[in-house]
C-alpha atoms as a PDB file:
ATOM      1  CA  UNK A   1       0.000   0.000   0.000  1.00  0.00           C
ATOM      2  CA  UNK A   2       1.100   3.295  -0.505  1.00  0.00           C
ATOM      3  CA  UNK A   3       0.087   7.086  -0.205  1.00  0.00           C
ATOM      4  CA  UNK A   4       0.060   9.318  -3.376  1.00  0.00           C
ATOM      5  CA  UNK A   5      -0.126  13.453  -1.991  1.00  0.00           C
ATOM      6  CA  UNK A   6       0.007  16.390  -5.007  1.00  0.00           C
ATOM      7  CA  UNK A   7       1.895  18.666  -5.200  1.00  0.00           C
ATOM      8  CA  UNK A   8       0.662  22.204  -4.880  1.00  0.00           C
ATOM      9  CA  UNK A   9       2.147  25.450  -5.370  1.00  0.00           C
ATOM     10  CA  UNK A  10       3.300  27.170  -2.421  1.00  0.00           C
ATOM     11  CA  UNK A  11       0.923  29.687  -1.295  1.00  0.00           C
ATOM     12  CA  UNK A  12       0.461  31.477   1.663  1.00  0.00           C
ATOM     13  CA  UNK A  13      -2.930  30.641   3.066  1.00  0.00           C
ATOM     14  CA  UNK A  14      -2.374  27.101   2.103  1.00  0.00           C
ATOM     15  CA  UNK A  15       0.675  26.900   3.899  1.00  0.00           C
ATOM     16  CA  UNK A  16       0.089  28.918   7.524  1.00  0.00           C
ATOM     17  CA  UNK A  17      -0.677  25.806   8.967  1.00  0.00           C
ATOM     18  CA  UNK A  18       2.581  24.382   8.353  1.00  0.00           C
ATOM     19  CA  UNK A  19       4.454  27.444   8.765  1.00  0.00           C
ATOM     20  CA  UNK A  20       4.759  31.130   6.787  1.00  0.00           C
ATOM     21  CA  UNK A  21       6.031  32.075   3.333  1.00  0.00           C
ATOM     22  CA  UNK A  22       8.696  33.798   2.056  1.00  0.00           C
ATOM     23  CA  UNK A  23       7.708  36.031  -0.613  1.00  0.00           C
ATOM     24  CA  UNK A  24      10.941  37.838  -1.509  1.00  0.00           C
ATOM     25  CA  UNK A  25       9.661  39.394  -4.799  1.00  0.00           C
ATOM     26  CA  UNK A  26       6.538  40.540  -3.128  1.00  0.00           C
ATOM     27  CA  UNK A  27       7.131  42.296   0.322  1.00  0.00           C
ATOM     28  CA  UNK A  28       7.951  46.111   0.649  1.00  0.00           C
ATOM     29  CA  UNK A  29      11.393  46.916   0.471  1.00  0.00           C
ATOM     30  CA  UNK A  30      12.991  50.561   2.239  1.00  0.00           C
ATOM     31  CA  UNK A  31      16.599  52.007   1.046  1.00  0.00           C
ATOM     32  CA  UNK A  32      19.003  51.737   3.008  1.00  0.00           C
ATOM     33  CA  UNK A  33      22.928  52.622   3.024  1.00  0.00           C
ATOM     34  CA  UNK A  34      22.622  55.892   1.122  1.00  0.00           C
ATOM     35  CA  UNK A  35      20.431  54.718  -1.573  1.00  0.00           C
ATOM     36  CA  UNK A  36      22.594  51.535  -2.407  1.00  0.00           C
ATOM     37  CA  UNK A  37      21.108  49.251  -1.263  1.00  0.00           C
ATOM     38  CA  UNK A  38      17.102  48.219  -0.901  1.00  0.00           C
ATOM     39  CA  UNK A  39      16.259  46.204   2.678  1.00  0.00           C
ATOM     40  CA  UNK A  40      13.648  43.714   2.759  1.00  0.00           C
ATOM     41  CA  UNK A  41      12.582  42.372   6.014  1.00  0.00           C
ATOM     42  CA  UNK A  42      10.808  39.122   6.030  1.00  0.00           C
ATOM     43  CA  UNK A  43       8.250  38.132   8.315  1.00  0.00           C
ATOM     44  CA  UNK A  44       8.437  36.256  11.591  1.00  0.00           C
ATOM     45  CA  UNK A  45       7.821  34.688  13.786  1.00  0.00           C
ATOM     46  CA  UNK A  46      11.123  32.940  14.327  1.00  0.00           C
ATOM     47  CA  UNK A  47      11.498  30.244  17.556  1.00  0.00           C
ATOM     48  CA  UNK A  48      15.094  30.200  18.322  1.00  0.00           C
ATOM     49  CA  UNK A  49      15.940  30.704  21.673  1.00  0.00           C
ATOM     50  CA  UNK A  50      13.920  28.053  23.635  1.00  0.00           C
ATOM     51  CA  UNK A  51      15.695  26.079  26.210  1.00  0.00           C
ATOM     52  CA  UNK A  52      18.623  27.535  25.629  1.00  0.00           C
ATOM     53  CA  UNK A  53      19.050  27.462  21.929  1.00  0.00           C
ATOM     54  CA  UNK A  54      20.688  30.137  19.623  1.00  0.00           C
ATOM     55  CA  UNK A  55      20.177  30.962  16.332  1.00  0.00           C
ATOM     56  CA  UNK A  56      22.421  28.857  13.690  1.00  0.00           C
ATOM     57  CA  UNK A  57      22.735  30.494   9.880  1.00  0.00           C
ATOM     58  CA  UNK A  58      24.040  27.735   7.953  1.00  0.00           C
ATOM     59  CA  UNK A  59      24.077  27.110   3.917  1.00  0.00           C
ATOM     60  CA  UNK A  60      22.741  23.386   3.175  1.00  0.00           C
ATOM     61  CA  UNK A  61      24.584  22.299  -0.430  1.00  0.00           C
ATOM     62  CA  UNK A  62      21.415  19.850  -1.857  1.00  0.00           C
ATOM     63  CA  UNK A  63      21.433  17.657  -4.427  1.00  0.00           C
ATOM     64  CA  UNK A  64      18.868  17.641  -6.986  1.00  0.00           C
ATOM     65  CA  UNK A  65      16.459  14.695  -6.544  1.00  0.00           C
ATOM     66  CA  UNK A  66      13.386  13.750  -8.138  1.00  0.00           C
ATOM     67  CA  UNK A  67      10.119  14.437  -5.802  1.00  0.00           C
ATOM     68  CA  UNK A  68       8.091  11.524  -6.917  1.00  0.00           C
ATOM     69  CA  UNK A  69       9.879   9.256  -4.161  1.00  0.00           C
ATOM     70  CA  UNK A  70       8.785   6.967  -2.543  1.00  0.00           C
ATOM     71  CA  UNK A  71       9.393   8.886   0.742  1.00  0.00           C
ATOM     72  CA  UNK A  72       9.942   6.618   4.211  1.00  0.00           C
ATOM     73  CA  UNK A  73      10.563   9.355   6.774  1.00  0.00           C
ATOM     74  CA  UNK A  74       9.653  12.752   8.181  1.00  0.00           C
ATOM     75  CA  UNK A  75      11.280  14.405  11.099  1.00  0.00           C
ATOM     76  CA  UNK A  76      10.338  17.748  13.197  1.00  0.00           C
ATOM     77  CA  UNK A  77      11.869  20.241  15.698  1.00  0.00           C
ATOM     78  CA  UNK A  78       9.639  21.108  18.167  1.00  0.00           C
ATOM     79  CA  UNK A  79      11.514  23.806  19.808  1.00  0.00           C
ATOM     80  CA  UNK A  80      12.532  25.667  17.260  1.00  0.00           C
ATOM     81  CA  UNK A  81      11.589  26.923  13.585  1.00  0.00           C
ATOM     82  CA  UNK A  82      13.753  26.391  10.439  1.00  0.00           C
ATOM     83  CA  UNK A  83      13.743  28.841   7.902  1.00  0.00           C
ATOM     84  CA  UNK A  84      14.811  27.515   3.906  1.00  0.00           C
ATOM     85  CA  UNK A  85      15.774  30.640   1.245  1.00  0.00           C
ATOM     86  CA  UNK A  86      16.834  29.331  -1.816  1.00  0.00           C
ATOM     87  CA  UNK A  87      20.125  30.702  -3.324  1.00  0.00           C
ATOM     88  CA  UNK A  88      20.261  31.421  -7.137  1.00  0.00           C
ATOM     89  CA  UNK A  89      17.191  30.420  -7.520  1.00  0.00           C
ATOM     90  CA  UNK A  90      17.716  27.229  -6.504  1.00  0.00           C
ATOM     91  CA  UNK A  91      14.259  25.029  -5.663  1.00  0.00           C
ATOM     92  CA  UNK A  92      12.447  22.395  -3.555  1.00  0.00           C
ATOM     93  CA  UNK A  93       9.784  20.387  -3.071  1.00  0.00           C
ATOM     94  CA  UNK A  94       8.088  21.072   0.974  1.00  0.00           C
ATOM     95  CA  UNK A  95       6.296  17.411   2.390  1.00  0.00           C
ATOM     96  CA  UNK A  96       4.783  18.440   5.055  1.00  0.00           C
ATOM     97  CA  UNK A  97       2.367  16.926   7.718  1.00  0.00           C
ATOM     98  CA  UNK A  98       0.575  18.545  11.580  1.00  0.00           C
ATOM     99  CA  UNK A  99       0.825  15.869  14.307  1.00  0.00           C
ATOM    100  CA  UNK A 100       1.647  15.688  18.180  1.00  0.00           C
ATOM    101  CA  UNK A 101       3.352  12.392  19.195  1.00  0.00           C
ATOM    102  CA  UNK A 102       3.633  11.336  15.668  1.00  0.00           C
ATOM    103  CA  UNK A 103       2.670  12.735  12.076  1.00  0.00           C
ATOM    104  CA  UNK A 104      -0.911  13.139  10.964  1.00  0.00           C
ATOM    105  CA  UNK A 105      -1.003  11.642   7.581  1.00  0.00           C
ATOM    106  CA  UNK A 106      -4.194  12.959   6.957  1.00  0.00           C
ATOM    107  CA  UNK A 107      -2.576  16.373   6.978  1.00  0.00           C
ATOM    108  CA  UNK A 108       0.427  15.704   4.947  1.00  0.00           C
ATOM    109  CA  UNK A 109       0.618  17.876   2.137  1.00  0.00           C
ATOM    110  CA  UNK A 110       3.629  18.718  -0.801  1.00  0.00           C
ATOM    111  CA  UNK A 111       4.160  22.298  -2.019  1.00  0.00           C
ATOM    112  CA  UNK A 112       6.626  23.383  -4.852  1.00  0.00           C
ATOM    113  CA  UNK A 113       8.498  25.887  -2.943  1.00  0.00           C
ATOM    114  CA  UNK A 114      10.556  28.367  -4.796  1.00  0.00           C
ATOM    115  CA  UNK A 115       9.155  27.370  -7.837  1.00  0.00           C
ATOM    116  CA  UNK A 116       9.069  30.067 -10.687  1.00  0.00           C
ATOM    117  CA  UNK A 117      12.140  31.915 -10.497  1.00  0.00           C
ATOM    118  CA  UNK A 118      13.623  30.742  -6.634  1.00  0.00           C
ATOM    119  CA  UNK A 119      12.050  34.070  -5.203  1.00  0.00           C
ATOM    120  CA  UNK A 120       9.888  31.901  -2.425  1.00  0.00           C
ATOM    121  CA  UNK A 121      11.292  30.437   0.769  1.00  0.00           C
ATOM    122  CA  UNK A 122       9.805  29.413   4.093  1.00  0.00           C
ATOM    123  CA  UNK A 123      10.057  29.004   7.527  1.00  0.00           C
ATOM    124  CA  UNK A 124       8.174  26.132   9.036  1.00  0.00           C
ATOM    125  CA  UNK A 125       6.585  26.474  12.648  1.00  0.00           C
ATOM    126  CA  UNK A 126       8.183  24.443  15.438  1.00  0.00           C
ATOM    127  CA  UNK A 127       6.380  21.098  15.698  1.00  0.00           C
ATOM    128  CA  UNK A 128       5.785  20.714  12.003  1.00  0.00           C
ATOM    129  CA  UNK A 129       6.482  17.405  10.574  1.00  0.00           C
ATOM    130  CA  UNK A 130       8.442  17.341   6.866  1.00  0.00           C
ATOM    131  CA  UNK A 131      10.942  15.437   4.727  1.00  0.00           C
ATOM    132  CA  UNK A 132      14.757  16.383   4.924  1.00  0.00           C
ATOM    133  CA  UNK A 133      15.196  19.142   1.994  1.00  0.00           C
ATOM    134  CA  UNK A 134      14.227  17.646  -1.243  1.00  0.00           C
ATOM    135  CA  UNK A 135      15.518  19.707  -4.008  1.00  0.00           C
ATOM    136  CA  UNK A 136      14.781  19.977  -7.835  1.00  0.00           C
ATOM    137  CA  UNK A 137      17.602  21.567  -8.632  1.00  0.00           C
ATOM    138  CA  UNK A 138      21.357  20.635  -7.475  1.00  0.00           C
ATOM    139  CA  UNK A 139      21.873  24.030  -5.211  1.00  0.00           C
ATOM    140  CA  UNK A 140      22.064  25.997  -1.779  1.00  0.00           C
ATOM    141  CA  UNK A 141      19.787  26.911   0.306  1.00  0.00           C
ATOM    142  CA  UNK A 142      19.932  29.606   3.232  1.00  0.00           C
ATOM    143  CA  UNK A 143      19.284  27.957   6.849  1.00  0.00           C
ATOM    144  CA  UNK A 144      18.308  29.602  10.072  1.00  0.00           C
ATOM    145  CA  UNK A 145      17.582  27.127  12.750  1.00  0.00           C
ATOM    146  CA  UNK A 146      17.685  26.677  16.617  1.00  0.00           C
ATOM    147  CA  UNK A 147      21.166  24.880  17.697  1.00  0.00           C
ATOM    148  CA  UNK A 148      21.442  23.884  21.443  1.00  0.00           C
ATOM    149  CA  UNK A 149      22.759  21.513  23.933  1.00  0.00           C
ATOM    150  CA  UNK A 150      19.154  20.043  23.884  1.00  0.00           C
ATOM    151  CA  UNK A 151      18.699  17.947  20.718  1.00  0.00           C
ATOM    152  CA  UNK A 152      15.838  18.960  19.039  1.00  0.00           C
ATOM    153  CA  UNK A 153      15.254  16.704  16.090  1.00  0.00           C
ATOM    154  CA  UNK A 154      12.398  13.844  16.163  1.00  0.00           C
ATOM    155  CA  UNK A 155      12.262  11.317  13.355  1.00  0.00           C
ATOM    156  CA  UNK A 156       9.830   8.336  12.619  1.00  0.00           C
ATOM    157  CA  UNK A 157       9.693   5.974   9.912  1.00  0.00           C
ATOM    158  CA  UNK A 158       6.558   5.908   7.606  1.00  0.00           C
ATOM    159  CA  UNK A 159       4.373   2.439   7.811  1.00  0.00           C
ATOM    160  CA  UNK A 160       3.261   3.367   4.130  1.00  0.00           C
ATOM    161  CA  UNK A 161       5.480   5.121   1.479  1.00  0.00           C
ATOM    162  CA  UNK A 162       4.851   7.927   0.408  1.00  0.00           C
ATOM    163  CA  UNK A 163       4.886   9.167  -3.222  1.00  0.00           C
ATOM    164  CA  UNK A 164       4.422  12.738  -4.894  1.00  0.00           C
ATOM    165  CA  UNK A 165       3.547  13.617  -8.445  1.00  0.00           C
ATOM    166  CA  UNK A 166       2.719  17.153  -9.798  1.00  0.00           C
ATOM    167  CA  UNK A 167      -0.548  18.712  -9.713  1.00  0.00           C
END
């Protein structure tokens, strides 16, 4: 048996559940540094700092791999959020799922993040279930995620694979 989820394109009421969207062609953007430069702040809310956790800014190198699976795994970080901004337009495919003790798989859901021209990226709530980075595109991506002495990183193996396919 196996599970078959579509993937959808990454917008932001669809996502909010899961966590918020980047839209870095979108948002409102203020000069800065004499007129050189144009600063665009993107929205929170970032979870960081619980029990003793700082933030971590880290580049993760991805290989490209193809999203149709089949997927085995999901993991979370409940005490912190992780934030994923494409570089050069790099992009990804987002399986996501709600869940307490374990995932919901009634709530798992795929979204093409950073699809058109890499100008998307998000940062998932603490708690949110989802698949290591799967990217489309060999590339890096822009981290920023809770490091601590307490390890925050939960991972169960799916009963039932999971595969996507587009649309």
């Amino acid at each position: 048996m196996t599970r078959n989820v579509s993937i959808q394109p990454l917008q932001t009421e669809a996502f909010k559940a899961y966590g918020v969207v980047l839209n870095l062609g979108d948002s409102a953007t203020r000069v800065i540094n004499a007129g050189t430069s144009q600063r665009l702040d993107l929205p929170g809310p970032f979870a960081l700092y619980t029990e003793g956790g700082q933030p971590v800014l880290a580049v993760f190198r991805a290989r490209a791999q193809a999203p149709a699976g089949p997927w085995h795994m999901l993991e979370r970080h409940r005490l912190g959020s992780q934030s994923f901004v494409p570089l050069a337009g790099a992009r990804c495919v987002a399986l996501v799922a709600l869940g307490s003790n374990n995932p919901d798989l009634s709530t798992l859901a795929a979204f093409a993040a950073f699809a058109v021209e890499g100008n998307q990226g998000i940062t998932l709530h603490p708690g949110t279930w989802h698949h290591p980075l799967l990217a489309r595109d060999d590339g890096d991506f822009l981290v920023i995620e809770r490091a601590g002495d307490v390890i925050d990183c939960d991972v169960v193996q799916l009963e039932t694979p999971v595969y996507l396919r587009e649309g």
